[in-house]
C-alpha atoms as a PDB file:
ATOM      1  CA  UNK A   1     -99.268  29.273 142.581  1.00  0.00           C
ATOM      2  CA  UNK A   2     -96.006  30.790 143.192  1.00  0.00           C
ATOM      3  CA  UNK A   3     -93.758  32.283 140.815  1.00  0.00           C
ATOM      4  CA  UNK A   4     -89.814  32.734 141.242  1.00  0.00           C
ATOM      5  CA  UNK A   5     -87.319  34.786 139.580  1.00  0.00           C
ATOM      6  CA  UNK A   6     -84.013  34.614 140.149  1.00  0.00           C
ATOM      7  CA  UNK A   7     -81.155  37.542 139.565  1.00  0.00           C
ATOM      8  CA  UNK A   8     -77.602  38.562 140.547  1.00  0.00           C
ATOM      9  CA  UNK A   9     -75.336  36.073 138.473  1.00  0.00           C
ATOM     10  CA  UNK A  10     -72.462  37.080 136.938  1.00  0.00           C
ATOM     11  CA  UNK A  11     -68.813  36.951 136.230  1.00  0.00           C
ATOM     12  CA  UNK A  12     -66.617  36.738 139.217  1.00  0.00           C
ATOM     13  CA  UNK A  13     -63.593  35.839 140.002  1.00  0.00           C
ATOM     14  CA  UNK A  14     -62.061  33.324 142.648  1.00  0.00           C
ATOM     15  CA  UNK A  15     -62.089  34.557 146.036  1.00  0.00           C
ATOM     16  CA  UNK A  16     -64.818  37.367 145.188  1.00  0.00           C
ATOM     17  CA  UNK A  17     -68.324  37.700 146.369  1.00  0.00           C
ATOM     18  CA  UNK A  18     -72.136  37.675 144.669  1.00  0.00           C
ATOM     19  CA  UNK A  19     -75.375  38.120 146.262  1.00  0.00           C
ATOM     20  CA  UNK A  20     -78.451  36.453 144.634  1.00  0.00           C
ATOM     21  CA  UNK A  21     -82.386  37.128 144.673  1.00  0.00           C
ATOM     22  CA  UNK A  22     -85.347  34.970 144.314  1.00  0.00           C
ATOM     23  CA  UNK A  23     -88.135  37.048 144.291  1.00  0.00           C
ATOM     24  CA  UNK A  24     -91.344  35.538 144.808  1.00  0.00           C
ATOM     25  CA  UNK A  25     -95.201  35.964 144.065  1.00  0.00           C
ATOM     26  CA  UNK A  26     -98.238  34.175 144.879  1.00  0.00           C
ATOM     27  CA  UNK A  27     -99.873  33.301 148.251  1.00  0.00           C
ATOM     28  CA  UNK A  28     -97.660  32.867 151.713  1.00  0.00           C
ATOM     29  CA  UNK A  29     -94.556  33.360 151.315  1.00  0.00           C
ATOM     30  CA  UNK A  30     -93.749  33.481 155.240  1.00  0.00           C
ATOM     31  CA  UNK A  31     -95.184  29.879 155.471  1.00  0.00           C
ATOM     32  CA  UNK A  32     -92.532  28.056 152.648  1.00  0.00           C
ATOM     33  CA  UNK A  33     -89.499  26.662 153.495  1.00  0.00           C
ATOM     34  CA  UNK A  34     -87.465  28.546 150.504  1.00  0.00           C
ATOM     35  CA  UNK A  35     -83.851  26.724 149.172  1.00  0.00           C
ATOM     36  CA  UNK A  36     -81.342  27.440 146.573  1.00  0.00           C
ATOM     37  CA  UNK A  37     -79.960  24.556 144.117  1.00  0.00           C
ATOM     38  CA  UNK A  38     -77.061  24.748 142.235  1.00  0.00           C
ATOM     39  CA  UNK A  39     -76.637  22.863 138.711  1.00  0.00           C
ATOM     40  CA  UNK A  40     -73.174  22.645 136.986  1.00  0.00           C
ATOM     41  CA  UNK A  41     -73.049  20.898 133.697  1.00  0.00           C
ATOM     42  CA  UNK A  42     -72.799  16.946 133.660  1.00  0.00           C
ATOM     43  CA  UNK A  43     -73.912  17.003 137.502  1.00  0.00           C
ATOM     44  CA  UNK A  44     -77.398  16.847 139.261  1.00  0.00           C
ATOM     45  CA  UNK A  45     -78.925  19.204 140.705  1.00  0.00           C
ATOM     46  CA  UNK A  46     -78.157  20.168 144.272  1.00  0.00           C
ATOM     47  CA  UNK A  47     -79.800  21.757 147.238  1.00  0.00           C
ATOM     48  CA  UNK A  48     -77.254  24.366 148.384  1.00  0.00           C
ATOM     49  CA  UNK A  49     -78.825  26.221 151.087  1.00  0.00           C
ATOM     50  CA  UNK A  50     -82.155  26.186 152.787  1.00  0.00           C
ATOM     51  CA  UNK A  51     -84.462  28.694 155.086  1.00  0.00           C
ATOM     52  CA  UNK A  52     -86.957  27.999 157.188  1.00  0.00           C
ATOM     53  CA  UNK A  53     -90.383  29.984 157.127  1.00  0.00           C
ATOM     54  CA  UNK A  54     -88.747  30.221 161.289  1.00  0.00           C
ATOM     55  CA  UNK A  55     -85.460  31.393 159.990  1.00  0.00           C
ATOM     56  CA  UNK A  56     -83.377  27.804 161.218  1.00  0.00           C
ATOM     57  CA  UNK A  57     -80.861  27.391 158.158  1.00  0.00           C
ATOM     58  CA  UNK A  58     -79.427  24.395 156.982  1.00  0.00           C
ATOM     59  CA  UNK A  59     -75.988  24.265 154.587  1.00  0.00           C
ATOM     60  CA  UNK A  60     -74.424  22.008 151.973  1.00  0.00           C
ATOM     61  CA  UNK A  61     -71.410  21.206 153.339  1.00  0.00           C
ATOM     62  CA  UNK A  62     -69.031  22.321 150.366  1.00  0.00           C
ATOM     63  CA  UNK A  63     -70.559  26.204 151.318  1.00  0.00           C
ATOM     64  CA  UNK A  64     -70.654  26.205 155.096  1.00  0.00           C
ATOM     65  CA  UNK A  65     -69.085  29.120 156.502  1.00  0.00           C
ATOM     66  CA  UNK A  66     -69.069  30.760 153.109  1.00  0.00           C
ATOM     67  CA  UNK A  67     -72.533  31.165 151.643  1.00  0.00           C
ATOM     68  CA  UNK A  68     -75.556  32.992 154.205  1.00  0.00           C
ATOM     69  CA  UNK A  69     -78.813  32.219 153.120  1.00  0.00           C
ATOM     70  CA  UNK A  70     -81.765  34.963 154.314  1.00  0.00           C
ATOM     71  CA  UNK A  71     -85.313  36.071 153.850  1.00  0.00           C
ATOM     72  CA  UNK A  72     -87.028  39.019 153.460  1.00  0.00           C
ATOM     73  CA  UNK A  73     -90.835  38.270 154.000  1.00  0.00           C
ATOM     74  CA  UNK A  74     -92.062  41.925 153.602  1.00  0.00           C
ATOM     75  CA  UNK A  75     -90.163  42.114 150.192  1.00  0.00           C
ATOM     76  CA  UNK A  76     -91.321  38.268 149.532  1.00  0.00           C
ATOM     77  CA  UNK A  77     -87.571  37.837 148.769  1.00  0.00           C
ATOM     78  CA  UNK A  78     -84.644  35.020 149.410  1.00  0.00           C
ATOM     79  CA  UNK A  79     -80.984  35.755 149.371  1.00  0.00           C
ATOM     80  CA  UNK A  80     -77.750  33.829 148.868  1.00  0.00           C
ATOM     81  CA  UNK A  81     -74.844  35.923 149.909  1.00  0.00           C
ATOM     82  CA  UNK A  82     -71.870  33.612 148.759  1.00  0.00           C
ATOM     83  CA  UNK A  83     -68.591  34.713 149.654  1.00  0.00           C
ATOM     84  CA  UNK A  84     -65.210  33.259 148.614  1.00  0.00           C
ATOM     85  CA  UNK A  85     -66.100  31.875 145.922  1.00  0.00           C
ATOM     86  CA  UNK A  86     -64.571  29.184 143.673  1.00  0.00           C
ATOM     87  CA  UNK A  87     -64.504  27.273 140.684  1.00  0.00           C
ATOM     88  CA  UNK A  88     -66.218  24.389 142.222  1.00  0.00           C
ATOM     89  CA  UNK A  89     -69.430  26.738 142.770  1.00  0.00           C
ATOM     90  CA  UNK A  90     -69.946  27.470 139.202  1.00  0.00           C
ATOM     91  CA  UNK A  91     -73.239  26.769 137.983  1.00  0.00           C
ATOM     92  CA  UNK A  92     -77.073  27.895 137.093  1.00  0.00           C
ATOM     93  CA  UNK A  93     -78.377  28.477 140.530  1.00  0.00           C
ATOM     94  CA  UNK A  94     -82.603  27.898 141.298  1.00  0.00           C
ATOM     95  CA  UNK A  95     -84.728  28.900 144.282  1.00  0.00           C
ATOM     96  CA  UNK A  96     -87.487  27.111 144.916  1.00  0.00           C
ATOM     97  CA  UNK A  97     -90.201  26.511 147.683  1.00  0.00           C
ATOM     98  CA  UNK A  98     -91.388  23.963 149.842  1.00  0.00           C
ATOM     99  CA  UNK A  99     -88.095  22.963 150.574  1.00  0.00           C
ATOM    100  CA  UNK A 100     -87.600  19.740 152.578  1.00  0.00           C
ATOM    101  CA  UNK A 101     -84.270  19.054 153.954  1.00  0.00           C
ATOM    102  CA  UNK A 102     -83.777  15.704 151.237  1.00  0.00           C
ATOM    103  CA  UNK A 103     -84.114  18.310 148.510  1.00  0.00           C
ATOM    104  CA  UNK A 104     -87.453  17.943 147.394  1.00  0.00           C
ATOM    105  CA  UNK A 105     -89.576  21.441 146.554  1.00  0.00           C
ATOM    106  CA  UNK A 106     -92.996  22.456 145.494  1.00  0.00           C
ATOM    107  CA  UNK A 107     -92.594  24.880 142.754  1.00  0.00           C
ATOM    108  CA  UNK A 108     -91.486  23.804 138.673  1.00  0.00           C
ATOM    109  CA  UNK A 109     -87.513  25.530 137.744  1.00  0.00           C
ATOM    110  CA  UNK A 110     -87.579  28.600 136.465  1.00  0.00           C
ATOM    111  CA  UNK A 111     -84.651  30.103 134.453  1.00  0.00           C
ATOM    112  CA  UNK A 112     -82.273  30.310 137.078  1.00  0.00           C
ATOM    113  CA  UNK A 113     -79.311  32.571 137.286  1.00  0.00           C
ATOM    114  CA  UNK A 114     -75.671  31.610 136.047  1.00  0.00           C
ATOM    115  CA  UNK A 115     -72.419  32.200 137.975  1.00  0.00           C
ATOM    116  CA  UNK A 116     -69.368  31.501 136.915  1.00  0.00           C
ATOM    117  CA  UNK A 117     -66.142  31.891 138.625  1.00  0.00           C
ATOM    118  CA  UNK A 118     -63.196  32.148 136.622  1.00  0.00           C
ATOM    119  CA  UNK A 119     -59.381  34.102 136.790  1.00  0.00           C
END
């Protein structure tokens, strides 16, 4: 089994920057593909980014050029830098594992981590 916790929501406003965490436990992390989702209220779920246990990184198109998805396998620990941020990406975001590149993933949702972007 592996266990996720997300951190580094907040408050931000548009144009500013947040870095989230996943931090994960259990067996193998280097082997999952790892992936963020994004869920704003009224709308489905979303894969936002996705990393490879190779490092190849794949992008919803809304964030490219914007949000930079990385790995830390000796910490057992996914980022999501997301830069320029606006109201659009407000939302609880989710990591999960065993990411495939339709979306699907391994793990149950944890508690996620809001962001909200307002002025």
């Amino acid at each position: 089994q592996v266990q996720l916790v997300e951190s580094g929501g907040g408050l931000v406003q548009p144009g500013g920057s947040l870095r989230l965490a996943c931090a994960a436990s259990g067996s193998i992390f280097r082997a999952y593909n790892m992936g963020w989702y994004r869920q704003a209220p009224g709308k489905q779920r979303e894969l936002v980014a996705r990393i490879t246990s190779l490092g190849r990184t794949n992008y919803l198109d809304s964030v490219k050029g914007r949000f930079t998805i990385s790995r830390d396998n000796a910490k057992n620990t996914v980022y999501l830098q997301m830069n320029s941020l606006n109201a659009e990406d407000t939302a609880v975001y989710y990591c999960n594992y065993g990411v495939t590149t339709t979306g699907q993933s391994l793990g149950s949702w944890g508690q996620g981590t809001q962001v909200t972007v307002s002025s």
